[in-house]
N, C-alpha and C. Protein backbone atom coordinates (compact mmCIF):
# COMPACT_ATOMS: atom_id res chain seq x y z
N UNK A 1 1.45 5.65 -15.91
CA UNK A 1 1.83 5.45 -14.53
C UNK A 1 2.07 3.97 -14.26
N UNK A 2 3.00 3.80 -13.56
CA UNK A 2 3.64 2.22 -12.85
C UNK A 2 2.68 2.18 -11.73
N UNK A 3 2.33 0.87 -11.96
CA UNK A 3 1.53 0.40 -10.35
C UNK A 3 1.96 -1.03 -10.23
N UNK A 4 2.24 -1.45 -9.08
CA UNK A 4 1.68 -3.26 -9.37
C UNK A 4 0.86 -3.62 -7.87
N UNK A 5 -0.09 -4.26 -7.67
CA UNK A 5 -1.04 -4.77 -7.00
C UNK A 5 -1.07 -6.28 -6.53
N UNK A 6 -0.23 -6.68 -5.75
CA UNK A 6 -0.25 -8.25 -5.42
C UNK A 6 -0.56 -8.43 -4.02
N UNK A 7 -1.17 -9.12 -4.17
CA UNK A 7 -1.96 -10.11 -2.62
C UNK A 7 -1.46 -11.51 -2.83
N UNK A 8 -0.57 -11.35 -1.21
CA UNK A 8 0.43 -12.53 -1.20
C UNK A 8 -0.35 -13.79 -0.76
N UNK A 9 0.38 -14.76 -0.25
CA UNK A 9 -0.68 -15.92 -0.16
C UNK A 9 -1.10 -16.12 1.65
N UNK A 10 -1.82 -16.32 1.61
CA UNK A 10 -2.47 -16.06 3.45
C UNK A 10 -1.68 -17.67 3.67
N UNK A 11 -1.29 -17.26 5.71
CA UNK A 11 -0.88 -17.90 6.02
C UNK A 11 -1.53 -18.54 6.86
N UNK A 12 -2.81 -18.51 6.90
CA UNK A 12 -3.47 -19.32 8.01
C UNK A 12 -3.84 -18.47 9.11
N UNK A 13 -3.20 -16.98 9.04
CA UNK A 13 -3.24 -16.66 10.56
C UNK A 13 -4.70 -15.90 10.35
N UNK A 14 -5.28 -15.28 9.64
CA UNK A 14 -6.22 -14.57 9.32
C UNK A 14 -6.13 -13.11 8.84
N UNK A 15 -4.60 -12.97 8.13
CA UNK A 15 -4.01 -11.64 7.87
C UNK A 15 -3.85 -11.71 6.28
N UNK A 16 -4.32 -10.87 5.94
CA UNK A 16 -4.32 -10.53 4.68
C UNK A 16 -3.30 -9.43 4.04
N UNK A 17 -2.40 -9.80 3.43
CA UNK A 17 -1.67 -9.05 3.06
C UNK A 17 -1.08 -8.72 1.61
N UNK A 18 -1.60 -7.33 1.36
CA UNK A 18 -1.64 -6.54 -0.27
C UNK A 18 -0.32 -5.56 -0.41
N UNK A 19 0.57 -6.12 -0.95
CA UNK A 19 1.71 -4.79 -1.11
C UNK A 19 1.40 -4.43 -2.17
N UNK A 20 1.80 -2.95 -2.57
CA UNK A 20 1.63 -2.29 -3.59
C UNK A 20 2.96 -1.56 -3.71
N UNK A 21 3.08 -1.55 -5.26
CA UNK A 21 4.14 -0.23 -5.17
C UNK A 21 3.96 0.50 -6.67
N UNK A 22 4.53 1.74 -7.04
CA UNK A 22 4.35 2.24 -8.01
C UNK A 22 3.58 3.55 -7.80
N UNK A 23 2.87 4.54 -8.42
CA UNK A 23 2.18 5.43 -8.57
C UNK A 23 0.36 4.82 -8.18
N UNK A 24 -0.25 6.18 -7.42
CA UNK A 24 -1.52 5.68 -6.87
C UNK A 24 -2.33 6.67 -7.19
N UNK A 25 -3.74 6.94 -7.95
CA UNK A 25 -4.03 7.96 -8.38
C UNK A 25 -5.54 7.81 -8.20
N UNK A 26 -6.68 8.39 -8.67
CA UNK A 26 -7.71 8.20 -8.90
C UNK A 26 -7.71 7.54 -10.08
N UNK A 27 -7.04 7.55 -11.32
CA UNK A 27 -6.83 6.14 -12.77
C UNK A 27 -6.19 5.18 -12.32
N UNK A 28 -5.64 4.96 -11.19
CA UNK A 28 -5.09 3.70 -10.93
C UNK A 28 -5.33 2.87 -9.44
N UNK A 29 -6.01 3.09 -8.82
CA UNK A 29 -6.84 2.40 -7.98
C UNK A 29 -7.52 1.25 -7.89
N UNK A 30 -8.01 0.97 -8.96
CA UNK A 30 -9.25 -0.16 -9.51
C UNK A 30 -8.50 -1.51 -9.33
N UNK A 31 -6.90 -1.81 -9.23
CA UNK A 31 -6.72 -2.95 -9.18
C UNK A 31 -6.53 -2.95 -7.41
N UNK A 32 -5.83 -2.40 -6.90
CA UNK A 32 -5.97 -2.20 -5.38
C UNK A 32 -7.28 -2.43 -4.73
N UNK A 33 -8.43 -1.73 -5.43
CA UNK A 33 -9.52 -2.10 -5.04
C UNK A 33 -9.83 -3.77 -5.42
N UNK A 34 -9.85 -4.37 -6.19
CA UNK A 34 -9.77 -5.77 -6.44
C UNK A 34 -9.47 -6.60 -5.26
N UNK A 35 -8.16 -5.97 -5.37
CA UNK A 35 -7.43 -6.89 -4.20
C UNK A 35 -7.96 -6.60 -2.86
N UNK A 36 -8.95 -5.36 -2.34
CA UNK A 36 -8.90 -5.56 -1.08
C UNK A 36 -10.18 -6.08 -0.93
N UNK A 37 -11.28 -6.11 -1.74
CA UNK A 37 -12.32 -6.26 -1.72
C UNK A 37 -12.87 -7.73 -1.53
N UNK A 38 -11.84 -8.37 -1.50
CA UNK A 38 -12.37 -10.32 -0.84
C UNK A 38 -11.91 -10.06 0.85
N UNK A 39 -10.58 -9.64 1.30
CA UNK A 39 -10.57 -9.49 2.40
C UNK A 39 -11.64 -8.53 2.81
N UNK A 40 -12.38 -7.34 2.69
CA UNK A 40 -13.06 -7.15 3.13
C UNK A 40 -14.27 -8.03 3.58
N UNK A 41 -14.85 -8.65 2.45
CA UNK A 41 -15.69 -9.52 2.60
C UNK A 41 -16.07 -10.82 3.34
N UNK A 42 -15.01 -10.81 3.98
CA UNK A 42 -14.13 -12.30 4.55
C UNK A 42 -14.21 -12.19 5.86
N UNK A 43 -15.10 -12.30 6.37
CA UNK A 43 -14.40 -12.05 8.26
C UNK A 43 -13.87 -13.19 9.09
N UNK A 44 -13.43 -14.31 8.07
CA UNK A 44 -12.22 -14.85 8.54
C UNK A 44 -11.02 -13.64 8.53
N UNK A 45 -10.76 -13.08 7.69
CA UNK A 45 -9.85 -11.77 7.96
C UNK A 45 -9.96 -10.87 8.69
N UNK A 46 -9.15 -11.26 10.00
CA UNK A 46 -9.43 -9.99 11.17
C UNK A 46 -8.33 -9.10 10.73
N UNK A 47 -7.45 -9.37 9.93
CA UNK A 47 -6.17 -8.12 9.55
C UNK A 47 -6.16 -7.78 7.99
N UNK A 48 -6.43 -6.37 7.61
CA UNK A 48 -5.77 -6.44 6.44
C UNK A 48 -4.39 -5.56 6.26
N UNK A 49 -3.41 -6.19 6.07
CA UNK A 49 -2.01 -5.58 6.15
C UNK A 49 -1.85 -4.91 4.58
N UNK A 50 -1.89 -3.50 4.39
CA UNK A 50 -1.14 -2.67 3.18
C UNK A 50 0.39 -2.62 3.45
N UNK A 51 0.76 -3.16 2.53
CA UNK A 51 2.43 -2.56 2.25
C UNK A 51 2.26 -1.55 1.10
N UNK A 52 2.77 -0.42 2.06
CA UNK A 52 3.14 0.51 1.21
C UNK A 52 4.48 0.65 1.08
N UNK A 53 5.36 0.33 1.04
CA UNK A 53 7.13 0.76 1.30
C UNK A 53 7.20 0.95 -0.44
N UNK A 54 6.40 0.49 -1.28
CA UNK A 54 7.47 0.63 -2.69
C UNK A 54 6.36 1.72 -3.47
N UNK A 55 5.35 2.36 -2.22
CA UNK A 55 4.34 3.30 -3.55
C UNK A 55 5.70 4.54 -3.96
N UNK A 56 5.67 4.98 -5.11
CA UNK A 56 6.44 5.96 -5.49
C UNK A 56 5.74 7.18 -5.63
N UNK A 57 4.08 7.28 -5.48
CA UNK A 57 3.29 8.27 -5.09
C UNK A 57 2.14 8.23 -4.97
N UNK A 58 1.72 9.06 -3.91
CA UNK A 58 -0.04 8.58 -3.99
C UNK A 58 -0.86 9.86 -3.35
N UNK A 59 -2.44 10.17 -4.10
CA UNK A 59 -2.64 11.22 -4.18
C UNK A 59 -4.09 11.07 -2.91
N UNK A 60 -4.45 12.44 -2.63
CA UNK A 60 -6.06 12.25 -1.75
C UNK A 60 -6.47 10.82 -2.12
N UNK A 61 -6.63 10.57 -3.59
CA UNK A 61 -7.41 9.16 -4.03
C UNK A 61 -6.75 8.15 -2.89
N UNK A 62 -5.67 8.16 -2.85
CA UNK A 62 -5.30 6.66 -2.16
C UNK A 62 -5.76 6.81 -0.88
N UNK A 63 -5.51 8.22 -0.27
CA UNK A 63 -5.98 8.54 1.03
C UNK A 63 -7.40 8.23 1.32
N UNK A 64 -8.24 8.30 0.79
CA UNK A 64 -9.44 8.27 0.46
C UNK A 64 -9.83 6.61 0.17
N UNK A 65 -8.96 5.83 -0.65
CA UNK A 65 -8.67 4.10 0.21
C UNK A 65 -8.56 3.46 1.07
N UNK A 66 -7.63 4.26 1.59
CA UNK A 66 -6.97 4.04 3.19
C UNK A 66 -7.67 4.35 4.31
N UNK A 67 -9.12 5.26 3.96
CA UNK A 67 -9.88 5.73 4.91
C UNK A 67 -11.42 4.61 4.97
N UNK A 68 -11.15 4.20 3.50
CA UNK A 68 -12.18 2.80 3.18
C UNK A 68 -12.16 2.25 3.89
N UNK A 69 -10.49 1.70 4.10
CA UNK A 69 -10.14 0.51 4.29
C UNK A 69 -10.34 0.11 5.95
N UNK A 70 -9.61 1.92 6.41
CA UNK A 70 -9.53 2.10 8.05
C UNK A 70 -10.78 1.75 8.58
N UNK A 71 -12.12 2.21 7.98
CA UNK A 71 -13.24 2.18 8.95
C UNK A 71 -13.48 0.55 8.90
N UNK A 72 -12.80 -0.45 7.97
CA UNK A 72 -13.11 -1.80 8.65
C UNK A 72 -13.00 -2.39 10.02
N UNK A 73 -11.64 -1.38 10.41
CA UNK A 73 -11.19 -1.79 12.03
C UNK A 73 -10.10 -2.82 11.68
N UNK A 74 -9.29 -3.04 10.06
CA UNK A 74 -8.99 -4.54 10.51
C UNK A 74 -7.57 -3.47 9.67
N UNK A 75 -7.61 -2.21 9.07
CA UNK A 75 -6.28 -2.05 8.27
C UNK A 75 -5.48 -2.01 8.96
N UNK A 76 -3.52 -2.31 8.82
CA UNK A 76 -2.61 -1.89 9.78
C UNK A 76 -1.71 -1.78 8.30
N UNK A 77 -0.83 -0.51 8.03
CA UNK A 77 0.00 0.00 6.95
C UNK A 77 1.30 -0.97 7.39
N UNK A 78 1.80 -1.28 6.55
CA UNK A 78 2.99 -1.59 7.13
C UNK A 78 4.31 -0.87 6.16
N UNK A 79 5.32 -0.44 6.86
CA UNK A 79 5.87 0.70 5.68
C UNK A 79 7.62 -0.16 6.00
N UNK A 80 8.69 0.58 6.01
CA UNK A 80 8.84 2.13 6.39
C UNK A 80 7.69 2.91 5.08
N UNK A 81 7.13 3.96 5.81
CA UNK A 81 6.34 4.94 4.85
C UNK A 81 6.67 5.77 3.60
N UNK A 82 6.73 5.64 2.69
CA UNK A 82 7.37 6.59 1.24
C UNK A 82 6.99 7.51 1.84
N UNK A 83 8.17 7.99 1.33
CA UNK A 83 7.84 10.13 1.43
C UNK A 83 6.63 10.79 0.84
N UNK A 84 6.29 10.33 -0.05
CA UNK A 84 5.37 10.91 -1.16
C UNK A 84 3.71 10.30 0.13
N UNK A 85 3.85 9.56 0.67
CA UNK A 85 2.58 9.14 1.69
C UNK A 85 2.48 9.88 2.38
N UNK A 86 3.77 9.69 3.14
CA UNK A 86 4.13 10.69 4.38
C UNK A 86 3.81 11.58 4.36
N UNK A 87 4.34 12.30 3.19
CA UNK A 87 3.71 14.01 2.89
C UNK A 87 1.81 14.15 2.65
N UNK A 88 1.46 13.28 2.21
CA UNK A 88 -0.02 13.19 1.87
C UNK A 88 -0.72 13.52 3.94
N UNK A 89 -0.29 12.15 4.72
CA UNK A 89 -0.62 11.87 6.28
C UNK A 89 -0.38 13.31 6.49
N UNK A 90 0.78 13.67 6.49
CA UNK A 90 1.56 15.41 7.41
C UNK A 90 0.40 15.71 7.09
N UNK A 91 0.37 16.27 5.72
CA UNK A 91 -0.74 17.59 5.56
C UNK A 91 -1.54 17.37 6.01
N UNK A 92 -2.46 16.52 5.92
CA UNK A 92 -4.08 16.13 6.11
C UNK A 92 -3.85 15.63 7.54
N UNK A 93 -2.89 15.75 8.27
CA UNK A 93 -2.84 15.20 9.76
C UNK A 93 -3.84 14.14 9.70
N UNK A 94 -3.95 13.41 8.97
CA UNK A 94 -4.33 11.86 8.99
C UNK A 94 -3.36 10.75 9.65
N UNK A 95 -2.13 10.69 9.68
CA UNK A 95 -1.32 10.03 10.07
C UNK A 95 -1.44 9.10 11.70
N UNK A 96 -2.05 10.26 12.36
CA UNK A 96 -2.05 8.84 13.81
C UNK A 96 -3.35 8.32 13.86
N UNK A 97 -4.42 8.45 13.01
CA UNK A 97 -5.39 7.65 12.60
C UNK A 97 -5.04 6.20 11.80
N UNK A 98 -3.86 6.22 11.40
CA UNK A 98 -3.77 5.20 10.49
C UNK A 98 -2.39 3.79 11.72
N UNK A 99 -2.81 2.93 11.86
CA UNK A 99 -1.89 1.88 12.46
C UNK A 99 -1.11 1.89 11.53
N UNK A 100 0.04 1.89 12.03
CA UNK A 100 1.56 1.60 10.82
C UNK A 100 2.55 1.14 11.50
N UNK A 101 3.31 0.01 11.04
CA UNK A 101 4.15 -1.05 11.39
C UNK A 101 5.48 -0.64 10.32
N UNK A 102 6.53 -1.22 11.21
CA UNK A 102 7.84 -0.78 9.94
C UNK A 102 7.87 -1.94 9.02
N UNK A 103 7.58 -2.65 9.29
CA UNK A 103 7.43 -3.80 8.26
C UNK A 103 5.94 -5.10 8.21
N UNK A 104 6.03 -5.60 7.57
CA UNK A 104 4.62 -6.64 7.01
C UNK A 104 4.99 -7.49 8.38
N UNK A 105 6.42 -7.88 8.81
CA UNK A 105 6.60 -8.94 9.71
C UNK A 105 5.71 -8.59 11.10
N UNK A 106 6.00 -7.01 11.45
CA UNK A 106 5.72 -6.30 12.21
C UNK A 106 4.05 -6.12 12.02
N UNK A 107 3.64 -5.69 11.15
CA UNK A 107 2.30 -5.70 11.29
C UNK A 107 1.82 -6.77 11.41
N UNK A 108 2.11 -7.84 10.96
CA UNK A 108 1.00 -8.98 11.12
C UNK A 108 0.93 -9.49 12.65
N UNK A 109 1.65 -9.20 13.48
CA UNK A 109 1.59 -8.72 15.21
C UNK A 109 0.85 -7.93 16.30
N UNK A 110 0.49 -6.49 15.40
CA UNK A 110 -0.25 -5.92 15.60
C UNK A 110 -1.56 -6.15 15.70
């Protein structure tokens, strides 16, 4: 499976921002977790911004990240949303639990 995991460089504002793209699984998580796990720790970080626009799929596991991530109070998704997410949110009507922005520019506003 393709993943890649990068945390861009903070701009001062207190937003943290991790795009990901590729396949998201319960075997491929562990670097995502890496990356979110200093912004968590950080409460100079009142935002942590996920880009999801380039996941090509992601299973309960990621959902099950995203629900990590949500109870910080600080996640906001920033998409447009892959289908393969989208379909994960529909089913599990998780979707208006989760803040989502059409883009990183856009979320870091939120």
């Amino acid at each position: 499976m393709e993943q890649d995991v990068l945390t861009l460089p903070d701009e001062g504002d207190g937003v943290r921002v991790i795009a990901c793209s590729g396949e998201f699984d319960q075997d491929t998580l562990e670097p995502l977790r890496q990356a979110y796990a200093p912004a968590v720790a950080d409460p100079a970080i009142r935002r942590i911004v996920l880009d999801v626009s380039r996941i090509t799929f992601a299973d309960s596991s990621m959902l099950n990240t995203m629900f990590h991530l949500l109870r910080t109070g600080r996640l906001v998704l920033a998409g447009p949303l892959p289908r393969s997410l989208a379909r994960v949110l529909e089913i599990t009507q998780a979707g208006p639990l989760f803040p989502t922005a059409g883009s990183v520019e856009e979320a870091r506003t939120l």
